[in-house]
N, C-alpha and C. Protein backbone atom coordinates (compact mmCIF):
# COMPACT_ATOMS: atom_id res chain seq x y z
N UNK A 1 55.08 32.38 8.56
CA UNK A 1 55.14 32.93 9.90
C UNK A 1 56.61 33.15 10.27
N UNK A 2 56.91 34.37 11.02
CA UNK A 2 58.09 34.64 11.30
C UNK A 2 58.39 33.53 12.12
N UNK A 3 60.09 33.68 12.51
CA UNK A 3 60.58 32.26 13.70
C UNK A 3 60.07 33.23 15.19
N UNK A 4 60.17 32.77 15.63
CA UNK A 4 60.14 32.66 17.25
C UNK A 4 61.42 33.78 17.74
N UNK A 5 61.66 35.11 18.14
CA UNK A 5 62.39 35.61 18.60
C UNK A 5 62.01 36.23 19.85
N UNK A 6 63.40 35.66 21.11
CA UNK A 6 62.42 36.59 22.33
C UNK A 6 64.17 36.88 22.99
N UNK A 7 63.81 37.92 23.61
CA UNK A 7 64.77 38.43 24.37
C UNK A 7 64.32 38.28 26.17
N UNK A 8 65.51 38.17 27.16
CA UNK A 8 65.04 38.87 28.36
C UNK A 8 66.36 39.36 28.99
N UNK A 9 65.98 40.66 29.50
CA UNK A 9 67.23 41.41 29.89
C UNK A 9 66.56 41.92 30.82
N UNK A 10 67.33 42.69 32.14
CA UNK A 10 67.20 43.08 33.07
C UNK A 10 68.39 43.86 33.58
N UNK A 11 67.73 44.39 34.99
CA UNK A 11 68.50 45.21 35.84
C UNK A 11 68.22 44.60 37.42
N UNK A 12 68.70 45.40 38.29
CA UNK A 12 67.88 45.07 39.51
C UNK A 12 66.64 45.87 40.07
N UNK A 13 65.84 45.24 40.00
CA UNK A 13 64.58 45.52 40.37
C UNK A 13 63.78 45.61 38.89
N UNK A 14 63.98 45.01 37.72
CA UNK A 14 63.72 45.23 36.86
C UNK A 14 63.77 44.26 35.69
N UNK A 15 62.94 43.19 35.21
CA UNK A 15 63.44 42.60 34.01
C UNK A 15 62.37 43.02 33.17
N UNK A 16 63.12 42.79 32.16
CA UNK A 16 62.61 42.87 30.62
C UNK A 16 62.25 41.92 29.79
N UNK A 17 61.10 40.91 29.06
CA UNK A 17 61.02 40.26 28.41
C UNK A 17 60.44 40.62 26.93
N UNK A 18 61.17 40.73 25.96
CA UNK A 18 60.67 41.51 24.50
C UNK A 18 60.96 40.50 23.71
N UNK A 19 59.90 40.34 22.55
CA UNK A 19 59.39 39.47 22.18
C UNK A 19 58.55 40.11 20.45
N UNK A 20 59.00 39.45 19.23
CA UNK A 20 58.22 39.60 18.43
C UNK A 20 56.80 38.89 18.32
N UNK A 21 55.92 39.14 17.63
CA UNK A 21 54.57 38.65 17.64
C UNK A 21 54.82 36.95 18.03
N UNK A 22 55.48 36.10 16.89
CA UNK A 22 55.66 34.79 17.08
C UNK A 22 56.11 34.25 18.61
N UNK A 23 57.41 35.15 18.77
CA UNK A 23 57.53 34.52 20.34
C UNK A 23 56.68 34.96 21.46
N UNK A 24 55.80 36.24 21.14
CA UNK A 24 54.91 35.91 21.89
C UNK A 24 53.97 35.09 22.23
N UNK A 25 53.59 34.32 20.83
CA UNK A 25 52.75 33.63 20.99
C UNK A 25 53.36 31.72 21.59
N UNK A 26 54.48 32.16 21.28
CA UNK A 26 55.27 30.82 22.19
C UNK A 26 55.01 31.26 23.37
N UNK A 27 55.16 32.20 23.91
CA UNK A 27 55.38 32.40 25.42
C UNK A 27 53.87 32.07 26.34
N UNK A 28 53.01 32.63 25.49
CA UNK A 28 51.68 32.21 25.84
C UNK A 28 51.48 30.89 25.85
N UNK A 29 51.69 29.82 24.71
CA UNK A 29 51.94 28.44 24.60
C UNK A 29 52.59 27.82 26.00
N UNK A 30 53.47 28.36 26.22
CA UNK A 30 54.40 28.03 27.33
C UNK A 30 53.46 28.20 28.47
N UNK A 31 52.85 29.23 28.96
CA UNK A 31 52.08 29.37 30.45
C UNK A 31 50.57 28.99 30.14
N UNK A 32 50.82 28.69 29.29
CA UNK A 32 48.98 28.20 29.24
C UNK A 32 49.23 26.42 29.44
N UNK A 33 50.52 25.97 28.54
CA UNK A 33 50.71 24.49 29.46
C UNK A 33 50.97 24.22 30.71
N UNK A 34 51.58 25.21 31.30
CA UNK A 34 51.93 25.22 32.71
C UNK A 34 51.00 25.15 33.67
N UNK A 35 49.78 25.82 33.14
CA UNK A 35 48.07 25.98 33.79
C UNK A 35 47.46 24.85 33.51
N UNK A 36 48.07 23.70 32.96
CA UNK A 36 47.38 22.71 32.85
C UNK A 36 46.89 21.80 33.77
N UNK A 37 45.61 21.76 34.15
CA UNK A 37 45.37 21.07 35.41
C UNK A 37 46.21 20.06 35.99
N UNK A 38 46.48 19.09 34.80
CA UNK A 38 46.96 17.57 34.83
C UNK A 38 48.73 17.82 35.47
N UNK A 39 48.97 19.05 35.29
CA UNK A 39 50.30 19.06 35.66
C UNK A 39 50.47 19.14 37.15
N UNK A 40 51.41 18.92 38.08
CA UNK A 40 51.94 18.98 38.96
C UNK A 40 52.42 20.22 39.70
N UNK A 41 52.20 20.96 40.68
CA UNK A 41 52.97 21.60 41.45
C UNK A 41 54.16 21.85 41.45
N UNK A 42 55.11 22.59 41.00
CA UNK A 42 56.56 22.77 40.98
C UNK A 42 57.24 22.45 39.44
N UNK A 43 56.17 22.30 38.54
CA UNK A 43 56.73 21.70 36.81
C UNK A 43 56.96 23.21 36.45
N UNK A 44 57.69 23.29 35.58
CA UNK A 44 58.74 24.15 35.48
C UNK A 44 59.46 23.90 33.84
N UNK A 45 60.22 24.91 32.90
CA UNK A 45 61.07 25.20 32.32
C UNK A 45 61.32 26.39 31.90
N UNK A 46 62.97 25.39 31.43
CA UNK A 46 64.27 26.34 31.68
C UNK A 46 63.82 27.12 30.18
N UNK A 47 64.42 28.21 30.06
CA UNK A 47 64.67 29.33 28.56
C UNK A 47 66.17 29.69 28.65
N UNK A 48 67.22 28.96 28.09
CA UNK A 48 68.23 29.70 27.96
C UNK A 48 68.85 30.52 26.93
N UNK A 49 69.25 31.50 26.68
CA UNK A 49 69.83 32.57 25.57
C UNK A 49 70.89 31.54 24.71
N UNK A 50 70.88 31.83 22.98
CA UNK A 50 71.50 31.20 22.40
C UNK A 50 70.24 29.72 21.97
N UNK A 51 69.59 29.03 22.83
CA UNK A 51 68.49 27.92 23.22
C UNK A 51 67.21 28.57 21.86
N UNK A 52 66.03 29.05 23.48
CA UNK A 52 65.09 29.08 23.00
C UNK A 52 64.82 30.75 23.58
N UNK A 53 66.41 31.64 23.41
CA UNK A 53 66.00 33.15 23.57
C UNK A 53 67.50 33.71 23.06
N UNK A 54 66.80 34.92 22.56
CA UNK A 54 67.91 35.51 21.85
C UNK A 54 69.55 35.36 22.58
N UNK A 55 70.31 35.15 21.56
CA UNK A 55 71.51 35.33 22.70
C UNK A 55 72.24 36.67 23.33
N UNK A 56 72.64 36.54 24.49
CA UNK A 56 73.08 37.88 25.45
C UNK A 56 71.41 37.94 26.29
N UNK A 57 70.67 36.81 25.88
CA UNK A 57 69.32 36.86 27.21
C UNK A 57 70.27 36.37 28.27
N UNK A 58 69.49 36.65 29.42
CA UNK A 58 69.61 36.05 30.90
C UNK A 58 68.80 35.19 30.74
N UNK A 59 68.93 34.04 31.79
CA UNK A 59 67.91 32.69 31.69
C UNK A 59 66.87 33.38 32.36
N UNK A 60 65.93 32.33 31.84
CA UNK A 60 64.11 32.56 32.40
C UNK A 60 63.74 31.20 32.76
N UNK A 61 63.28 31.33 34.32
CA UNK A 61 62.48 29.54 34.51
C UNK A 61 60.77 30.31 34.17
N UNK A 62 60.37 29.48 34.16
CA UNK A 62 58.71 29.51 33.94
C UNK A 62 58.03 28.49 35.15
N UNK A 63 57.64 28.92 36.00
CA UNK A 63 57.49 27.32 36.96
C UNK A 63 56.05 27.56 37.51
N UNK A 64 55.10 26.78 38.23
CA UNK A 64 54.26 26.75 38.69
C UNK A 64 54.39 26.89 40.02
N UNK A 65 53.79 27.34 40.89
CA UNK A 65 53.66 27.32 41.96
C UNK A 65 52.05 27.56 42.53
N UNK A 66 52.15 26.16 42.97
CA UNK A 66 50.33 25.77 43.04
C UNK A 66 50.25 27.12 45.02
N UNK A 67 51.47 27.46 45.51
CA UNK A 67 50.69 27.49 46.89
C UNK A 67 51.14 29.51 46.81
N UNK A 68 51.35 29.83 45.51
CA UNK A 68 50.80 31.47 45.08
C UNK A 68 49.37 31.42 45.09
């Protein structure tokens, strides 16, 4: 299986998150734990470029918000 590659870039009014098959399927991993009942209101993580996204990404939070 390929590694995990994801990008996110943007503008204003505009981001971009691109992603090969693998990091897509991280990314899904990622918001499907976040939907986890057992979790808390406001649980959250960070993605930083260079980290766990290509580098020259902008950061990405991932967070829950139970009162959307």
């Amino acid at each position: 299986m390929d590694e995990s590659r994801i990008k996110v870039y943007g503008s204003t009014g505009e981001i971009t998150i691109a992603a090969n098959a693998t990091g897509l399927r991280d990314l899904a991993e990622r918001l499907l734990g976040l939907a986890d009942p057992e979790l808390r209101d406001g649980y959250h993580e960070h993605l930083e470029g260079g980290i766990n996204l290509e580098d020259g990404s902008i950061s990405l939070i991932l967070a829950r918000d139970d009162k959307l």
